[in-house]
C-alpha atoms as a PDB file:
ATOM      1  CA  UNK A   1     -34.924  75.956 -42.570  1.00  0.00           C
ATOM      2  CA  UNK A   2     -33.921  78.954 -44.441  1.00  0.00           C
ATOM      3  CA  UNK A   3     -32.424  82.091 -43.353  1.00  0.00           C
ATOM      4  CA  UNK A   4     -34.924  85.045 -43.235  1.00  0.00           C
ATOM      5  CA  UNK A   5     -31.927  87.509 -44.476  1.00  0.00           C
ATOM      6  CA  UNK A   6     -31.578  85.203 -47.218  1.00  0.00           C
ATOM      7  CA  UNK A   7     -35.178  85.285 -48.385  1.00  0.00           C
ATOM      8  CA  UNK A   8     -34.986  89.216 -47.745  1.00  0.00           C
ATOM      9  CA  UNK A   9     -32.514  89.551 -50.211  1.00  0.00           C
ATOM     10  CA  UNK A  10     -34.081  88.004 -52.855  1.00  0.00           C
ATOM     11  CA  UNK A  11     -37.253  90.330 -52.115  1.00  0.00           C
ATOM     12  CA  UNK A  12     -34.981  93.268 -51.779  1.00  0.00           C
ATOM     13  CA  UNK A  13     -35.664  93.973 -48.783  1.00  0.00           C
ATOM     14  CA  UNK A  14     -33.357  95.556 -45.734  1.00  0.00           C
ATOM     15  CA  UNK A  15     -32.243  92.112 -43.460  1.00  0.00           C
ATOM     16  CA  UNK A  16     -33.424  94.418 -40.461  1.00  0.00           C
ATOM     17  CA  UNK A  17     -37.211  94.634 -41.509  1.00  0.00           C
ATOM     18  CA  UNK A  18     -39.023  94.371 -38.354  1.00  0.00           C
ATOM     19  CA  UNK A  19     -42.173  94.611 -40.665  1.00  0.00           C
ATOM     20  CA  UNK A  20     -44.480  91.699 -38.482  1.00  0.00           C
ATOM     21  CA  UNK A  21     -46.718  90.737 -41.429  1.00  0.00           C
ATOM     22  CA  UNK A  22     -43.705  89.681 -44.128  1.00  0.00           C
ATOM     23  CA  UNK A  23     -41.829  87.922 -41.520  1.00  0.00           C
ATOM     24  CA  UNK A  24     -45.134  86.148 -41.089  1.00  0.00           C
ATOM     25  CA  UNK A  25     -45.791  85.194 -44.446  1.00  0.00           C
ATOM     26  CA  UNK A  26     -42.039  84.530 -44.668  1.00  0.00           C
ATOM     27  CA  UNK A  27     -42.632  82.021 -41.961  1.00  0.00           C
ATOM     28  CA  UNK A  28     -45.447  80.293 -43.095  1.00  0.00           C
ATOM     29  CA  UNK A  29     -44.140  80.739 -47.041  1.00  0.00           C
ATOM     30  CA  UNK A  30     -41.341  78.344 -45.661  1.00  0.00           C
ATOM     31  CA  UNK A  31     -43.274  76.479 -43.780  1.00  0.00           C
ATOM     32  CA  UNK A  32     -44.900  75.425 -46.093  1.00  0.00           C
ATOM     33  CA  UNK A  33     -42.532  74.873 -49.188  1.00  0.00           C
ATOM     34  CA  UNK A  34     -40.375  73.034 -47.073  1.00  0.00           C
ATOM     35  CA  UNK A  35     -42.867  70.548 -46.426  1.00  0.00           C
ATOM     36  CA  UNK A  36     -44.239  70.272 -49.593  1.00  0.00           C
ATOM     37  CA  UNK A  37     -41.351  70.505 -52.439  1.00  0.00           C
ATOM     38  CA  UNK A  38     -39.364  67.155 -53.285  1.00  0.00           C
ATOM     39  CA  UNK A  39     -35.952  67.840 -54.238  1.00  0.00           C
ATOM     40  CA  UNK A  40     -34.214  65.913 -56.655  1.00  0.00           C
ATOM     41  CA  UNK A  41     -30.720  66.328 -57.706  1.00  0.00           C
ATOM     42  CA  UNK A  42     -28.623  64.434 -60.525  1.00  0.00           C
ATOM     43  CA  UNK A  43     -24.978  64.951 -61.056  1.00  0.00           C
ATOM     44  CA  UNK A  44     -21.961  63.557 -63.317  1.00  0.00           C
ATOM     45  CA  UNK A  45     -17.949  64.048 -63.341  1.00  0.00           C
ATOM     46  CA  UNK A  46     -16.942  64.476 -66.709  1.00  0.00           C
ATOM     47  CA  UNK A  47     -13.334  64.974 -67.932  1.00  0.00           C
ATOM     48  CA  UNK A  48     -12.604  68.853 -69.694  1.00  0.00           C
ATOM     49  CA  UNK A  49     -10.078  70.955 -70.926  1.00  0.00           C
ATOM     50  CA  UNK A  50     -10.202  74.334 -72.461  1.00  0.00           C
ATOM     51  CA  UNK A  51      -9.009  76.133 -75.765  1.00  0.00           C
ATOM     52  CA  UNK A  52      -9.035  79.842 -75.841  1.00  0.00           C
ATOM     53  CA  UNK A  53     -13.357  80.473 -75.632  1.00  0.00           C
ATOM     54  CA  UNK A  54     -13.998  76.706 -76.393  1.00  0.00           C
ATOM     55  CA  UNK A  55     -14.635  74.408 -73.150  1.00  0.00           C
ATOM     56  CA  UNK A  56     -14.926  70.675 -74.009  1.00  0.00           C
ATOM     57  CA  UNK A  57     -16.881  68.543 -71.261  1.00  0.00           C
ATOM     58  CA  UNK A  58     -17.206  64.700 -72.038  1.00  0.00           C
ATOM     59  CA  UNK A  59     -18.268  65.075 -76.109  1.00  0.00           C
ATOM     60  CA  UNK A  60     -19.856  68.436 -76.123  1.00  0.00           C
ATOM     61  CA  UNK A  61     -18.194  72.087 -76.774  1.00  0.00           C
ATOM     62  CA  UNK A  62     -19.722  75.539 -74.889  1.00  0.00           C
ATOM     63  CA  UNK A  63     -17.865  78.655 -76.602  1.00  0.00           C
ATOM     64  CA  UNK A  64     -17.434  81.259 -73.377  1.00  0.00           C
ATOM     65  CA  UNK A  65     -14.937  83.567 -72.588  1.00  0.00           C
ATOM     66  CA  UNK A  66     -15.729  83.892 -69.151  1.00  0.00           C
ATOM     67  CA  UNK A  67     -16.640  80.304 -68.624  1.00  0.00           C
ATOM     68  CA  UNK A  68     -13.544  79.138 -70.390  1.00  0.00           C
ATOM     69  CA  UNK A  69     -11.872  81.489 -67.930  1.00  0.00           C
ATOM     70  CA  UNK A  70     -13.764  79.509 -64.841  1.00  0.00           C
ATOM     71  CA  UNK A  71     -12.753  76.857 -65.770  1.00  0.00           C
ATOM     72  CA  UNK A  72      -9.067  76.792 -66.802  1.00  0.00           C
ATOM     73  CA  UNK A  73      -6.973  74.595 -65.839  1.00  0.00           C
ATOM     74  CA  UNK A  74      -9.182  71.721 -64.896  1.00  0.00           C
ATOM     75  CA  UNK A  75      -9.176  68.333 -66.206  1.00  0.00           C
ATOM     76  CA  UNK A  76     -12.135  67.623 -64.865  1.00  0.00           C
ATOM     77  CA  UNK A  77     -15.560  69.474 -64.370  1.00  0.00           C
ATOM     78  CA  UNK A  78     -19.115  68.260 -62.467  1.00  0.00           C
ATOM     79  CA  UNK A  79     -21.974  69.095 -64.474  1.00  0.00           C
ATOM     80  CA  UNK A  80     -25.335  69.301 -62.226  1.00  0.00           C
ATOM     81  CA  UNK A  81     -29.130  69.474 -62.403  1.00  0.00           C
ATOM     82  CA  UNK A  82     -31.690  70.592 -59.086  1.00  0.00           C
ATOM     83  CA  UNK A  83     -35.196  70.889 -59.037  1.00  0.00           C
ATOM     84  CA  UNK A  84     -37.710  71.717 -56.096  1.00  0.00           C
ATOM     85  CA  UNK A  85     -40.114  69.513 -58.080  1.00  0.00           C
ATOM     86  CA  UNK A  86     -43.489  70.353 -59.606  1.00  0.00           C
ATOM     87  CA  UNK A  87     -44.984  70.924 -56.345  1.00  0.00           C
ATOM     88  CA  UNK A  88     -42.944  74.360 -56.268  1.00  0.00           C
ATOM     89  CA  UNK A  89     -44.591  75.178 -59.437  1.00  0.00           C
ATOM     90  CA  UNK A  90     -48.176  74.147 -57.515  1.00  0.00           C
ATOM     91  CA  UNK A  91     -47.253  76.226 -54.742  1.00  0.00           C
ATOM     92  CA  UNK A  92     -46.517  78.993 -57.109  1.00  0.00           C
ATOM     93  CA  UNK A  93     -49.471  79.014 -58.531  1.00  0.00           C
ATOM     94  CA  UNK A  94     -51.655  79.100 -55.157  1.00  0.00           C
ATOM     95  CA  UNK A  95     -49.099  81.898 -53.941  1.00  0.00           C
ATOM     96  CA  UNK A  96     -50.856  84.076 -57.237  1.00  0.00           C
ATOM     97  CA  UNK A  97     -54.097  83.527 -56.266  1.00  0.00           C
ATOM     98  CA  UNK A  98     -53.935  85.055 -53.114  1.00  0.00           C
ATOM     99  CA  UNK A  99     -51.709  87.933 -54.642  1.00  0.00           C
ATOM    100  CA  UNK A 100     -48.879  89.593 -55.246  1.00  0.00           C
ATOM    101  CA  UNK A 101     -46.803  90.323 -52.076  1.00  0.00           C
ATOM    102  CA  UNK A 102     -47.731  86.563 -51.336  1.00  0.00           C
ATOM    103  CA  UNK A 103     -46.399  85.225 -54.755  1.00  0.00           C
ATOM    104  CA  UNK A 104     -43.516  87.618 -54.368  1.00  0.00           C
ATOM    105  CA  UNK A 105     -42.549  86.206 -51.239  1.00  0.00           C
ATOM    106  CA  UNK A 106     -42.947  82.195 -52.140  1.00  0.00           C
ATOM    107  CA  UNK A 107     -40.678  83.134 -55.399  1.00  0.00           C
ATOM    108  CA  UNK A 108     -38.447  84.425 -53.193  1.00  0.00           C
ATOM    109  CA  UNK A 109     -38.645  81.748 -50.809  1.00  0.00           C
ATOM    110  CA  UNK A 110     -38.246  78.765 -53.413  1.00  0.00           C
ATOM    111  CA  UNK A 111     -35.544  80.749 -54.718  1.00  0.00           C
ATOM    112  CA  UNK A 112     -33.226  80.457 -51.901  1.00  0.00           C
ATOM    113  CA  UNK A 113     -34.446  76.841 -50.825  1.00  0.00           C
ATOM    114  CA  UNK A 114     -33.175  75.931 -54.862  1.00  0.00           C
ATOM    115  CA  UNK A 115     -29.572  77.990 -53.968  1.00  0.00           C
ATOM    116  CA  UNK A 116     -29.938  76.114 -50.708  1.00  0.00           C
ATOM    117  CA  UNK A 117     -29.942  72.651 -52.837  1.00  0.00           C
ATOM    118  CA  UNK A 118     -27.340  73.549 -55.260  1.00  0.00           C
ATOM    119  CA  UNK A 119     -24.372  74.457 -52.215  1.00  0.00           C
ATOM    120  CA  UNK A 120     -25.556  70.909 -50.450  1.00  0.00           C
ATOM    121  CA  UNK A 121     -25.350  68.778 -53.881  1.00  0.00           C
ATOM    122  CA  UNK A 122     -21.495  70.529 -53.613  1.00  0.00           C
ATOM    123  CA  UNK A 123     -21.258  69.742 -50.360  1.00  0.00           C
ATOM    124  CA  UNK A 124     -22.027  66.423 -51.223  1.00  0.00           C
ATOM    125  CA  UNK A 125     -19.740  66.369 -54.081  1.00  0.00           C
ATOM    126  CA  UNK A 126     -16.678  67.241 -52.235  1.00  0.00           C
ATOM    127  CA  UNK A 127     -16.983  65.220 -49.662  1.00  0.00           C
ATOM    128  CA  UNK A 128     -17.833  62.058 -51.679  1.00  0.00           C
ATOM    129  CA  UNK A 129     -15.116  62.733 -53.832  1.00  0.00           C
ATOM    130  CA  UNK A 130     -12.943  64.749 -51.624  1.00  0.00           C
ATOM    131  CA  UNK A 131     -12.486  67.556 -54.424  1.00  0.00           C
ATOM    132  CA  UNK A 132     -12.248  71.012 -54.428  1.00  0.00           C
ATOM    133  CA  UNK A 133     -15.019  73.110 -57.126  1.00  0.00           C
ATOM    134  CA  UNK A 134     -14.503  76.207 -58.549  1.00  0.00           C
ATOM    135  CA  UNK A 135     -17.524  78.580 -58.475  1.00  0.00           C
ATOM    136  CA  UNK A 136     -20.705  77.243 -60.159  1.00  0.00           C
ATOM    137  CA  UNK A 137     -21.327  78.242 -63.714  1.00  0.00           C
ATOM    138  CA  UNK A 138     -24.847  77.774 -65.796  1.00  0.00           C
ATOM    139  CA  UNK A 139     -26.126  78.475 -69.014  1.00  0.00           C
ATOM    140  CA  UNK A 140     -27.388  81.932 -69.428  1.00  0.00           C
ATOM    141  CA  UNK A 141     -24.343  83.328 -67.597  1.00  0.00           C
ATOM    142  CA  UNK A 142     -22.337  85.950 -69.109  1.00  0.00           C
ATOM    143  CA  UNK A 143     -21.438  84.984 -72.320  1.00  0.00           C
ATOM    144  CA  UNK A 144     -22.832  81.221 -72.379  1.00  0.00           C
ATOM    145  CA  UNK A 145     -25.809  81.234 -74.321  1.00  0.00           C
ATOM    146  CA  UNK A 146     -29.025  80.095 -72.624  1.00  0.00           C
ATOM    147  CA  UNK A 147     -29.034  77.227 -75.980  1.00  0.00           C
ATOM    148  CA  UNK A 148     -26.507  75.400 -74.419  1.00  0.00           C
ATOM    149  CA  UNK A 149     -29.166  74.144 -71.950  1.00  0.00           C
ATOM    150  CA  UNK A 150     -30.295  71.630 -74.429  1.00  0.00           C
ATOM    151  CA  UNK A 151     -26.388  70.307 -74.504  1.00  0.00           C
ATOM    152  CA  UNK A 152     -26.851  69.888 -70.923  1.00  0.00           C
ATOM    153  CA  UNK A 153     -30.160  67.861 -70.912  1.00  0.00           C
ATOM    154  CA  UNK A 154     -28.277  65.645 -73.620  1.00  0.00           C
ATOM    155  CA  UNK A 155     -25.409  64.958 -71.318  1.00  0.00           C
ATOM    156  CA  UNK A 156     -26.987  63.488 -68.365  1.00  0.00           C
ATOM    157  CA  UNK A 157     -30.842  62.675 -69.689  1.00  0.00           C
ATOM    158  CA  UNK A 158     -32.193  64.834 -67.211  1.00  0.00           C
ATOM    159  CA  UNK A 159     -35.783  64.700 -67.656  1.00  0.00           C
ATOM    160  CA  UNK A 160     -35.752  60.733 -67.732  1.00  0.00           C
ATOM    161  CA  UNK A 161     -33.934  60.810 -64.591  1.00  0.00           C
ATOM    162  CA  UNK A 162     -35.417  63.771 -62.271  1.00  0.00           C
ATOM    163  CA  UNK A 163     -37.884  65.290 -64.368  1.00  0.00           C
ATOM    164  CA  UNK A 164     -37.257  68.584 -65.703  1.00  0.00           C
ATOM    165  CA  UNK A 165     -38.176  69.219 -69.133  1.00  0.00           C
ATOM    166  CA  UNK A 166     -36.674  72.001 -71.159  1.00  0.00           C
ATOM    167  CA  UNK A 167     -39.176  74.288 -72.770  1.00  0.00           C
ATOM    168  CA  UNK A 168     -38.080  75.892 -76.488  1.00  0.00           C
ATOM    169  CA  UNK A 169     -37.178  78.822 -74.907  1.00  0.00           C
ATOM    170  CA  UNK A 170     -34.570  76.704 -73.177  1.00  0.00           C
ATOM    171  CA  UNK A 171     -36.943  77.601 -70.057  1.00  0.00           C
ATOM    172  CA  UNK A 172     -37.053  74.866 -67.598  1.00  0.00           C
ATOM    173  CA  UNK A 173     -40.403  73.219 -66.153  1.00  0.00           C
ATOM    174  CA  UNK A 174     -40.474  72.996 -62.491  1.00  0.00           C
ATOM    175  CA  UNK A 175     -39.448  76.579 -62.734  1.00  0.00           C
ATOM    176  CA  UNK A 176     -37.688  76.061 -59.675  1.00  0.00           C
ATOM    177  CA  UNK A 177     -34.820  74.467 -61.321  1.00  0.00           C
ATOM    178  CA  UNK A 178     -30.999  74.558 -61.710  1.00  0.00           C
ATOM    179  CA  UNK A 179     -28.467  73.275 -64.037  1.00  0.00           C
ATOM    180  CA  UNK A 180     -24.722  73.987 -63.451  1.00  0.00           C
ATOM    181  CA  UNK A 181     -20.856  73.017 -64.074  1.00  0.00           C
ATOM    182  CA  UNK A 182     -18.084  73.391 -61.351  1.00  0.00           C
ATOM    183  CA  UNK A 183     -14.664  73.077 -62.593  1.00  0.00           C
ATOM    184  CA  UNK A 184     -12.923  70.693 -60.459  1.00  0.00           C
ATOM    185  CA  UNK A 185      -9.598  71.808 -59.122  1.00  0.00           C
ATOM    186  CA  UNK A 186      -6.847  69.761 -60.245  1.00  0.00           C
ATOM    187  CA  UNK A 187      -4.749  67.837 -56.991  1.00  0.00           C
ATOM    188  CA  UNK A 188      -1.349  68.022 -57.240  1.00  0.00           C
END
């Protein structure tokens, strides 16, 4: 179950509220979404390497200072996709409905259940491969443009295999969803 300071963060809210009706609907917001949603992660270990801006991963090229940065000096990267599934999106949408602080709270909730998903999938990755990851990275970042989403989709056919579909707005449907890179830190 999630942390309540985590979900007050995301509402930016102080981690001491002792306010009796948002820890409530906190509660019940996960609750609820965690017995609802149906994760579903994908991931692939491609080899990389990096020229000045330009990051290569398997065939494709991303032009990023700052990811290039990230990730220099790996050989290899982890490229990632999470969703909560479109029963976050359902949940969402009932959340509206009964208003704002309650939609504000399930966004914030799902929120932190998806970051929640993402540091488990690298759990999961290190220990299956017994590697060590650099910080996440995704597209939208910094300096890598939010277009590069449809390179990602491309790599790994995610919406054949877990369903996300990328809108063309490079928005992606569940809402609730995540796609990332992790350099890989070389073993020597």
């Amino acid at each position: 179950m999630i942390e309540r300071k985590e979900v007050l963060r995301y509402l930016r809210a102080s981690s001491n509220t002792d306010d009796p009706e948002l820890l409530r609907l906190i509660d019940e917001a996960a609750e609820r979404s965690y017995t609802e949603i149906k994760p579903k992660s994908i991931y692939e270990i491609f080899e990389c390497s990096q020229n000045g801006d330009e990051v290569q991963i398997g065939s494709f090229t991303f032009k990023s200072v700052r990811f290039a940065e990230n990730i220099n000096g790996c050989k290899k990267a982890v490229v990632f996709a999470v969703t909560l599934g479109t029963e976050s999106d359902r949940l969402l949408r009932n959340a509206a409905a009964q208003g704002a602080s309650a939609l504000a709270v399930y966004q914030a909730v799902l929120a932190a259940i998806t970051e929640e998903e993402c540091d488990k999938l690298e759990e999961h990755i290190k220990k299956t491969h017994g590697v060590k990851l650099r910080k996440r990275y995704s597209a939208g970042y910094f300096d890598l443009k939010i277009e590069n989403q449809k390179k990602i989709f491309e790599m790994m056919d995610i919406t054949k295999r877990i369903g996300i579909t990328l809108t063309d707005n490079y928005l992606m449907i569940p809402s609730k969803s995540v796609t990332a890179f992790a350099g890989i830190e070389n073993e020597d």
